[in-house]
N, C-alpha and C. Protein backbone atom coordinates (compact mmCIF):
# COMPACT_ATOMS: atom_id res chain seq x y z
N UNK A 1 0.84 -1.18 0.00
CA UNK A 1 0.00 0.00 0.00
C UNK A 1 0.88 1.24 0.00
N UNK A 2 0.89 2.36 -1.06
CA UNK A 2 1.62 3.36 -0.98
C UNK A 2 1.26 4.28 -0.85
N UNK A 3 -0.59 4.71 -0.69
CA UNK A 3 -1.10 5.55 0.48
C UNK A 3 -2.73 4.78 0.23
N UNK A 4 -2.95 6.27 1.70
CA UNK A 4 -3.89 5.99 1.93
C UNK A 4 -5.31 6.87 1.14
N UNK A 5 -6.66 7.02 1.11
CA UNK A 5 -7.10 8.21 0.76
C UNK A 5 -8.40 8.43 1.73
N UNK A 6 -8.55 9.75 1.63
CA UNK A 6 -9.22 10.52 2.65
C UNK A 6 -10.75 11.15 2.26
N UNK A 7 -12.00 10.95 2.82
CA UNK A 7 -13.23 11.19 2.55
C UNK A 7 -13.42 12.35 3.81
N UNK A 8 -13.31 13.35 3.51
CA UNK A 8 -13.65 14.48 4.22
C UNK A 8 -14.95 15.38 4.09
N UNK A 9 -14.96 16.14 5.19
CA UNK A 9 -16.25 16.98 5.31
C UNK A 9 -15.95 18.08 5.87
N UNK A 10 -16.10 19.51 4.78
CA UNK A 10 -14.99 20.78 5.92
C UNK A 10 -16.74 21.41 5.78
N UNK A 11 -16.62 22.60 6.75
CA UNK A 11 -18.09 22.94 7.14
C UNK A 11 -16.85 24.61 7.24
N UNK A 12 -17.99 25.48 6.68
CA UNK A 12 -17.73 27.21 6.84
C UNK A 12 -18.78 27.29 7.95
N UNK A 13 -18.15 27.98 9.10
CA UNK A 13 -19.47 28.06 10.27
C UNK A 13 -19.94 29.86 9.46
N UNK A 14 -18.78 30.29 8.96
CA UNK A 14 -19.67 31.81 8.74
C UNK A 14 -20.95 31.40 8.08
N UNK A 15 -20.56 30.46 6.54
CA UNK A 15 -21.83 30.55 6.12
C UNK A 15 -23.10 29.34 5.87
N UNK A 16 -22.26 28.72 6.82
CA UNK A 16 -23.22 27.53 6.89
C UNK A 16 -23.14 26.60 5.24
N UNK A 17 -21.80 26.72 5.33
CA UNK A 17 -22.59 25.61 3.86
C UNK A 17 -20.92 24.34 4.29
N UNK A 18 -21.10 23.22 3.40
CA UNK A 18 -20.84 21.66 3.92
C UNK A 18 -20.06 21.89 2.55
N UNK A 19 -18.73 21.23 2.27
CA UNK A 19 -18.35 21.03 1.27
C UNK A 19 -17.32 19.22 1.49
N UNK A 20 -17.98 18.40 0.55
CA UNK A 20 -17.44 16.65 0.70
C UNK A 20 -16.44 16.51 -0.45
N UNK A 21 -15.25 15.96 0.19
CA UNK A 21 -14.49 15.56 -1.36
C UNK A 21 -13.81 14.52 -0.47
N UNK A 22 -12.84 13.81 -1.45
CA UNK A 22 -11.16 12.42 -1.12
C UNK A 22 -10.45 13.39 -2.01
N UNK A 23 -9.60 12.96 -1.16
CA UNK A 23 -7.91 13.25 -1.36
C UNK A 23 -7.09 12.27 -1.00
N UNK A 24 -5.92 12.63 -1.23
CA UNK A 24 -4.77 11.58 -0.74
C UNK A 24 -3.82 12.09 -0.42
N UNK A 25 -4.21 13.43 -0.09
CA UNK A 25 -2.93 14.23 1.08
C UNK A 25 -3.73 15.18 1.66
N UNK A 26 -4.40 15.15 2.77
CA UNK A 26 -5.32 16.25 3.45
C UNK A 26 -5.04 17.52 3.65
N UNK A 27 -3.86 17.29 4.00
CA UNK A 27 -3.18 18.86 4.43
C UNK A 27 -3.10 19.76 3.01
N UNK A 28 -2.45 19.17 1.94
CA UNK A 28 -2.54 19.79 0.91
C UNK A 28 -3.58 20.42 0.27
N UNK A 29 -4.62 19.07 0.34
CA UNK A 29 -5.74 19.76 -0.10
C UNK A 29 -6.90 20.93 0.84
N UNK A 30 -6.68 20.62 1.89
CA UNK A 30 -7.18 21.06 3.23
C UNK A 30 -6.47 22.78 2.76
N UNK A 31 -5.25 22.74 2.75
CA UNK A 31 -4.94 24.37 2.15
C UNK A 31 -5.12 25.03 1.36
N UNK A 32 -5.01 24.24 -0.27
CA UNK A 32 -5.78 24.57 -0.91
C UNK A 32 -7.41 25.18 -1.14
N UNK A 33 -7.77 24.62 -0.23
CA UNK A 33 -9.38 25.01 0.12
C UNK A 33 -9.10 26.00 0.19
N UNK A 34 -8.56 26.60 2.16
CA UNK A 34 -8.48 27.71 2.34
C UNK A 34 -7.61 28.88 2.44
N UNK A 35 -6.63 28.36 1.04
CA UNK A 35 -5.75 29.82 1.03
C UNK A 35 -5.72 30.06 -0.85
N UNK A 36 -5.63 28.60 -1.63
CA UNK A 36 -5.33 28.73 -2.98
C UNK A 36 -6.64 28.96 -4.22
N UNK A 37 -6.25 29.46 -5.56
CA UNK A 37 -7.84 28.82 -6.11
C UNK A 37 -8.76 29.45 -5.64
N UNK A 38 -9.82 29.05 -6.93
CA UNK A 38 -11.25 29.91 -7.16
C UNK A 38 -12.45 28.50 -6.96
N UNK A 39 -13.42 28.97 -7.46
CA UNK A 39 -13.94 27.93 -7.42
C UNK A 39 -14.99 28.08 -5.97
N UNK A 40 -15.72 26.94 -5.52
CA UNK A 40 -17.16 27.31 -4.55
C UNK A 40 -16.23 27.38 -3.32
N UNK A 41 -15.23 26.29 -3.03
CA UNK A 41 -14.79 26.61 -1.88
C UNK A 41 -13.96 27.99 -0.96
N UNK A 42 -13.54 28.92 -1.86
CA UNK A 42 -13.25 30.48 -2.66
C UNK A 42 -13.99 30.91 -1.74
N UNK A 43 -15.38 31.06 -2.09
CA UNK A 43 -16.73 31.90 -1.71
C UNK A 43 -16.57 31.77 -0.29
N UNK A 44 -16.59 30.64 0.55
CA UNK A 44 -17.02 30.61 1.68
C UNK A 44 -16.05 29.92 2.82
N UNK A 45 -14.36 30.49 2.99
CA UNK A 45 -13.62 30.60 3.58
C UNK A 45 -13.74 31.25 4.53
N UNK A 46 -13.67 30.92 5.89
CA UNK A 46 -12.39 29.77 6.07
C UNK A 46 -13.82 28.21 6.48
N UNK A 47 -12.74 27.15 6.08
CA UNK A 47 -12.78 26.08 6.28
C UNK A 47 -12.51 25.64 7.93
N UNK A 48 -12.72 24.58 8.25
CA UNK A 48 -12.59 23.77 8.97
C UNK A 48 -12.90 22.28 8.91
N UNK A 49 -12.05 20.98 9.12
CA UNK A 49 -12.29 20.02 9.10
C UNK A 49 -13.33 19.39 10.09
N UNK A 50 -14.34 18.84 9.71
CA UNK A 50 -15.40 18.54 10.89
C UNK A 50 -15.74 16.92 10.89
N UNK A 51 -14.87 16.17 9.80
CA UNK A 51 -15.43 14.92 9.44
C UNK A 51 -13.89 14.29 8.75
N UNK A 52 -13.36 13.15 8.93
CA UNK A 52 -13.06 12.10 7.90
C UNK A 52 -13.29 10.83 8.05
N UNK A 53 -12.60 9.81 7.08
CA UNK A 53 -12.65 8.46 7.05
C UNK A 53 -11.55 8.03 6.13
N UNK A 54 -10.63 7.39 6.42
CA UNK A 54 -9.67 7.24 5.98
C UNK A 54 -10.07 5.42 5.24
N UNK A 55 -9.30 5.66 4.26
CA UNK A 55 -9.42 4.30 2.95
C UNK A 55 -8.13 3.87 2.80
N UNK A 56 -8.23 2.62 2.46
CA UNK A 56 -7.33 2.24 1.56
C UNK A 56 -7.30 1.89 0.53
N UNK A 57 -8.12 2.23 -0.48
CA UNK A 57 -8.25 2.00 -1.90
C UNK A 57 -9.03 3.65 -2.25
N UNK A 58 -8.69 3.83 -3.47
CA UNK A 58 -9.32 5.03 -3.74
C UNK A 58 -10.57 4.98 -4.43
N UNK A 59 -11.30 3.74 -4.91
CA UNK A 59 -12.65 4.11 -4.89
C UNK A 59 -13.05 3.31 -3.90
N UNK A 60 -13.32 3.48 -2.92
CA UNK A 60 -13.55 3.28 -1.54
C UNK A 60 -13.70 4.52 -1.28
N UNK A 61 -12.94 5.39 -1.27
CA UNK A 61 -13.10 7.11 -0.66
C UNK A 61 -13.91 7.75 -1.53
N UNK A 62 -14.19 7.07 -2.97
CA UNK A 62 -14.64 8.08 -3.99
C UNK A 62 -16.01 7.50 -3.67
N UNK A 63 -16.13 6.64 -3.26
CA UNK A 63 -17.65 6.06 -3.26
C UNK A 63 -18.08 6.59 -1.79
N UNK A 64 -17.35 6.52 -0.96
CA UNK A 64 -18.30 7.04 0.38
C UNK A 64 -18.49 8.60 -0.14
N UNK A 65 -17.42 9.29 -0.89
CA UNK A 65 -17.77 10.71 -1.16
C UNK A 65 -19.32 10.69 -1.70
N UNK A 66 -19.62 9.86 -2.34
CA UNK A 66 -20.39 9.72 -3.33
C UNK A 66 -21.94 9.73 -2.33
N UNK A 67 -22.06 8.79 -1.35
CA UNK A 67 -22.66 8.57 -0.28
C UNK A 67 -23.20 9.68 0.23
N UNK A 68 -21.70 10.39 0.90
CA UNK A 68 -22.14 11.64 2.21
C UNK A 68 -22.56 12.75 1.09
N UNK A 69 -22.66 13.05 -0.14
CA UNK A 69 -23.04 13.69 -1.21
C UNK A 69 -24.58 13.54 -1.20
N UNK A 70 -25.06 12.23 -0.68
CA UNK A 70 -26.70 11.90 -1.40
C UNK A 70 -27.31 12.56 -0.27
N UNK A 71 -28.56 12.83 -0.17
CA UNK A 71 -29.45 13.58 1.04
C UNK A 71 -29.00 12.62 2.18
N UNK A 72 -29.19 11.42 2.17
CA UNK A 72 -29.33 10.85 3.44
C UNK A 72 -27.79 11.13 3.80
N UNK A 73 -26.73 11.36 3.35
CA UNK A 73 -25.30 11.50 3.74
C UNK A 73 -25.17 12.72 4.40
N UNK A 74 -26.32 13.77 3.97
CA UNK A 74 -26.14 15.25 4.44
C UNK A 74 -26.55 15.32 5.43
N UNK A 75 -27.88 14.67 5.55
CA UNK A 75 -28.53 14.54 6.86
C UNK A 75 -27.72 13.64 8.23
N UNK A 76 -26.82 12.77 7.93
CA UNK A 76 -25.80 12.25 8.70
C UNK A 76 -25.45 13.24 9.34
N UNK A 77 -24.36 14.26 8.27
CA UNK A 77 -23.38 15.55 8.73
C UNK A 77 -24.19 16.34 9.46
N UNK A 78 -25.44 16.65 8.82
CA UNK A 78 -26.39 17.98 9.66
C UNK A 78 -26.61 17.46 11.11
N UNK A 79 -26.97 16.36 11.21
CA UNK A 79 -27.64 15.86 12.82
C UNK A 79 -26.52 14.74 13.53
N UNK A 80 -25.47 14.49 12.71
CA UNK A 80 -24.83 14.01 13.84
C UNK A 80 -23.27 14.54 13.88
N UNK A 81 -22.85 14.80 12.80
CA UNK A 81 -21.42 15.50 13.25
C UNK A 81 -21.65 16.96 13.22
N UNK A 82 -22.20 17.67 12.87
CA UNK A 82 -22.61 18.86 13.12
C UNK A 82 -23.12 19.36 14.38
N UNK A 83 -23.80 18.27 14.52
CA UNK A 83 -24.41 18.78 16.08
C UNK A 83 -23.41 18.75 17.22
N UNK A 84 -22.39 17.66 17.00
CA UNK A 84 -21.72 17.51 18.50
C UNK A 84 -21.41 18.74 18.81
């Protein structure tokens, strides 16, 4: 195995909005969010990490992305990691 990949969930508390992606280097992409680049995540900086799940295959991460993407995945984030 020569990595791992990452199913994340960063949440903007300013504006209330949820943004889900995988990666396979968090930090990188985690900065990217909130310093590099245009694009939706742009709009509603700063970030914070509020969620992962770490994989070892990459569609494994692309498919849970795929998951916490569908309503019932949002509703997960809204009422249970959101709330803690």
């Amino acid at each position: 195995m020569d990595s791992e990949f990452v199913t994340y969930v960063l949440y903007s508390k300013n504006y209330n909005k949820i943004y889900i992606g995988f990666t396979s280097n968090l930090i990188v992409r985690f900065l990217s969010h909130n310093k590099l680049g245009k694009g939706f995540t742009a709009k509603y900086r700063p970030w914070e990490v509020v969620y992962l799940e770490v994989f070892l295959t990459k569609n494994a991460a692309m498919q849970r992305e795929k998951e916490l993407k569908s309503f019932r995945g949002r509703e997960f984030i809204r009422n249970v990691v959101l709330k803690k």
